[in-house]
C-alpha atoms as a PDB file:
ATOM      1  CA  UNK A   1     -10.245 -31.133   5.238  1.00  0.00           C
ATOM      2  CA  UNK A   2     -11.679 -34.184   3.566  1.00  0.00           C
ATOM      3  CA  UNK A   3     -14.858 -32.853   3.800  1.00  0.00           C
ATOM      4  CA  UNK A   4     -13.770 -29.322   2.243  1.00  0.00           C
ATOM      5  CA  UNK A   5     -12.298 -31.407  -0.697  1.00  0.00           C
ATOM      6  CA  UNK A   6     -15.870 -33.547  -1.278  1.00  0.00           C
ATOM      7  CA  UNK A   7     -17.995 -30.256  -0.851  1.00  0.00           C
ATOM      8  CA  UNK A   8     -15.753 -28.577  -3.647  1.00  0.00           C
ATOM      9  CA  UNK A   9     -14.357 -25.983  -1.419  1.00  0.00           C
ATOM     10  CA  UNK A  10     -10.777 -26.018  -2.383  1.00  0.00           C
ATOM     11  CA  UNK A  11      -9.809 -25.822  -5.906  1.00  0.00           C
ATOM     12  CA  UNK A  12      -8.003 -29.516  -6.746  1.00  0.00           C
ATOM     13  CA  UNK A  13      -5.056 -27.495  -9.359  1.00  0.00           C
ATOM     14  CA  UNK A  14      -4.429 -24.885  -5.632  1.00  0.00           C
ATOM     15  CA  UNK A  15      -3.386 -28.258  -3.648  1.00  0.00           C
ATOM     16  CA  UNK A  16      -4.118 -31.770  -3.872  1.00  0.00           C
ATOM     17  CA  UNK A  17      -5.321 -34.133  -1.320  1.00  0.00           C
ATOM     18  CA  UNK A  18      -2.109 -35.825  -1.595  1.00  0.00           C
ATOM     19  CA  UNK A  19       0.118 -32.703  -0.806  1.00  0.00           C
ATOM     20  CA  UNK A  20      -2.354 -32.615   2.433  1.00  0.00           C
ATOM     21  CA  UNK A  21      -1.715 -36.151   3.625  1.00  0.00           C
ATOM     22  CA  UNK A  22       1.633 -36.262   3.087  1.00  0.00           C
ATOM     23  CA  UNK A  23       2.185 -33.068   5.252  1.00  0.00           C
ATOM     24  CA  UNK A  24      -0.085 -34.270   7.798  1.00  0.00           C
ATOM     25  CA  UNK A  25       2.321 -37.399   7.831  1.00  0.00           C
ATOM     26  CA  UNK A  26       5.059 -35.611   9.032  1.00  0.00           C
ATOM     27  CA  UNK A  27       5.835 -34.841  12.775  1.00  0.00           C
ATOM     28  CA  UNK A  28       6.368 -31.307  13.783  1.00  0.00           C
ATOM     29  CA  UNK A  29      10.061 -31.442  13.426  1.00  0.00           C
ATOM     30  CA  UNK A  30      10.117 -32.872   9.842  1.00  0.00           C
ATOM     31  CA  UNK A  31       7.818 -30.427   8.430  1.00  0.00           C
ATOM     32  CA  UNK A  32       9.475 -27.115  10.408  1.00  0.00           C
ATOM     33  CA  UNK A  33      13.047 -28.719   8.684  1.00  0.00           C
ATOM     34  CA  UNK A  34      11.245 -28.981   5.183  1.00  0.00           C
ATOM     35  CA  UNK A  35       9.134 -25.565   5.614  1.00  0.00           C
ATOM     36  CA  UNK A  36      12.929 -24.162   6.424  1.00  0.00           C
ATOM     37  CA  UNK A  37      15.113 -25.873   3.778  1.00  0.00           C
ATOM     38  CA  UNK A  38      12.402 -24.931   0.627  1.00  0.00           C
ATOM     39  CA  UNK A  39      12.158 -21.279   2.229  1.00  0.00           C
ATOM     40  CA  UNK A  40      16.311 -21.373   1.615  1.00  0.00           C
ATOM     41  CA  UNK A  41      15.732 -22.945  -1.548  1.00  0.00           C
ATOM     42  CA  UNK A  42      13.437 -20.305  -2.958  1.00  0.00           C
ATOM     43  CA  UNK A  43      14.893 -17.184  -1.197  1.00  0.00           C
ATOM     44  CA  UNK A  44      17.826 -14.743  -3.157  1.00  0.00           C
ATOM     45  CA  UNK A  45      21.016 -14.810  -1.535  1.00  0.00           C
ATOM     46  CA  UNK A  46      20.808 -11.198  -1.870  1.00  0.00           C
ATOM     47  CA  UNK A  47      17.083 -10.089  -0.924  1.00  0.00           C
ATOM     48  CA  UNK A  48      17.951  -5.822  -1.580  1.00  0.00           C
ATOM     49  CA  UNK A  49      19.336  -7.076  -5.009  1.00  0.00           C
ATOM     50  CA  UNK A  50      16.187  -8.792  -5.704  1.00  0.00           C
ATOM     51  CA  UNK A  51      13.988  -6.437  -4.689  1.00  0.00           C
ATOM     52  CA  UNK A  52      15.173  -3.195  -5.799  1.00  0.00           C
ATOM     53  CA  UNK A  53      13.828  -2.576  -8.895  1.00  0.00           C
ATOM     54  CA  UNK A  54      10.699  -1.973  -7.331  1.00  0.00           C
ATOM     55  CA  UNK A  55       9.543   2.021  -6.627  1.00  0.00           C
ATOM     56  CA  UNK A  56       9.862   2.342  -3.056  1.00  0.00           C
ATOM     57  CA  UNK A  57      13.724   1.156  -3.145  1.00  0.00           C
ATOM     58  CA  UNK A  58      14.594   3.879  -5.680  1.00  0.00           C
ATOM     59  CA  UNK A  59      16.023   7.395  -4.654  1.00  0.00           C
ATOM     60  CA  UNK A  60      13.857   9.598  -5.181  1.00  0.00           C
ATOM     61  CA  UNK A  61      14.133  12.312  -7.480  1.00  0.00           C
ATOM     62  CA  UNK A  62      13.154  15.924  -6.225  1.00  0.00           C
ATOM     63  CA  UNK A  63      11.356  18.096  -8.472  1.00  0.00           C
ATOM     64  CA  UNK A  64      13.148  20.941  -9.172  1.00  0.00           C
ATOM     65  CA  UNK A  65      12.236  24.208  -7.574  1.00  0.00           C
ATOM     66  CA  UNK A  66      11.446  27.184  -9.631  1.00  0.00           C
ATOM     67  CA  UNK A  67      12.894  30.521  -8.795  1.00  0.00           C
ATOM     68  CA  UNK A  68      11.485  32.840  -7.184  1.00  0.00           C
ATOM     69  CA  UNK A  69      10.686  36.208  -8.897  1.00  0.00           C
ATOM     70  CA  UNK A  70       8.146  38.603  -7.972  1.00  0.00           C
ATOM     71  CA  UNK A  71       5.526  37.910 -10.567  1.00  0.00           C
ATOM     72  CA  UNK A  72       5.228  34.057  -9.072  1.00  0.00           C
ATOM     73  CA  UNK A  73       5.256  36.170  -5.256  1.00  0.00           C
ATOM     74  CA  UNK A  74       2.637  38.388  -6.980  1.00  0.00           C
ATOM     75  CA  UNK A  75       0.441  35.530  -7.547  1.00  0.00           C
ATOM     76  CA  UNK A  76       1.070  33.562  -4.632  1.00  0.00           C
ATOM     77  CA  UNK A  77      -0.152  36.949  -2.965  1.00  0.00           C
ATOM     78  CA  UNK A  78      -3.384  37.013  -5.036  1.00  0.00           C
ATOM     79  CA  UNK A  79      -3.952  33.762  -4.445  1.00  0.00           C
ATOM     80  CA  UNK A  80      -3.998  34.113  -0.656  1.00  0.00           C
ATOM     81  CA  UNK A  81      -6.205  36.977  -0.958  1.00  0.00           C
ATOM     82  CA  UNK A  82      -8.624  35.281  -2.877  1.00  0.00           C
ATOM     83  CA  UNK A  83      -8.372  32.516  -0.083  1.00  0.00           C
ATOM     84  CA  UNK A  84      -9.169  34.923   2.676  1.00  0.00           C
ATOM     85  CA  UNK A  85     -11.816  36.818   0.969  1.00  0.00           C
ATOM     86  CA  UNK A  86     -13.927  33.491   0.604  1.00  0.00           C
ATOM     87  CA  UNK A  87     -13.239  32.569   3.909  1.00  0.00           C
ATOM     88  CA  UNK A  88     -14.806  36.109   4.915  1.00  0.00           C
ATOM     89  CA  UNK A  89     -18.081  35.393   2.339  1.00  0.00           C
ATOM     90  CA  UNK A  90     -18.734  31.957   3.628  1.00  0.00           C
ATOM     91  CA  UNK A  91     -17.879  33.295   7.719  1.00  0.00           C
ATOM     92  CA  UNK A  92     -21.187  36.104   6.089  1.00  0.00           C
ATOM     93  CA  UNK A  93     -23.069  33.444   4.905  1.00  0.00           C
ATOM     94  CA  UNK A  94     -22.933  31.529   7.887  1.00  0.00           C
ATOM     95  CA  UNK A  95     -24.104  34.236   9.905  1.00  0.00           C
ATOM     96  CA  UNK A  96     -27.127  35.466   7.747  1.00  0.00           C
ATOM     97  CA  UNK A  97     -28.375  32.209   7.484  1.00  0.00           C
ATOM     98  CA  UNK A  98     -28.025  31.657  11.017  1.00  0.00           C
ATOM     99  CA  UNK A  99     -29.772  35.000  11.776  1.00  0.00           C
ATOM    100  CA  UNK A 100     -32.775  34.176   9.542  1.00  0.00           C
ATOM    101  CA  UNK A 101     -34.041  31.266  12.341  1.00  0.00           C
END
């Protein structure tokens, strides 16, 4: 770690070499009772509250759906056919271009 520092592989403003030795001074017990009383410290009492402003916590809304009528089923129709039809042309295409070998 030492080494990392001298070489200028950790920025000094991320952590300081002090931070480092003074965790390293503590025994495994100390530092899992500090790690857990500054994660208390820092966390909400109420995490949902906290958090649920952001977009996956909010209902979400539906779009609504338009009615149907037979111009939109006329259309959905032609669209199909148009669909089919160039499935048919490139199915052709396929074919005379495997024909021409």
């Amino acid at each position: 770690i030492r080494r990392a520092y001298a070489d200028g592989l950790v920025q000094p403003g991320y952590i300081g070499m002090s931070d480092v030795e003074r965790s390293l001074a503590l025994d495994r017990a100390e530092a899992m009772a500090a790690l857990g009383e500054r994660t208390r410290r820092r966390m909400p009492a109420d995490l949902h509250s906290y958090i649920s402003w952001f977009a996956e916590f909010q209902p979400k809304d539906d779009p609504p759906r338009p009615e149907a009528d037979r111009e939109n089923e006329r259309t959905c129709r032609a669209g199909k056919k148009k669909q089919a039809e160039r499935a048919r042309n490139k199915a052709a295409k396929k074919a005379r271009k495997k024909n021409r070998r």
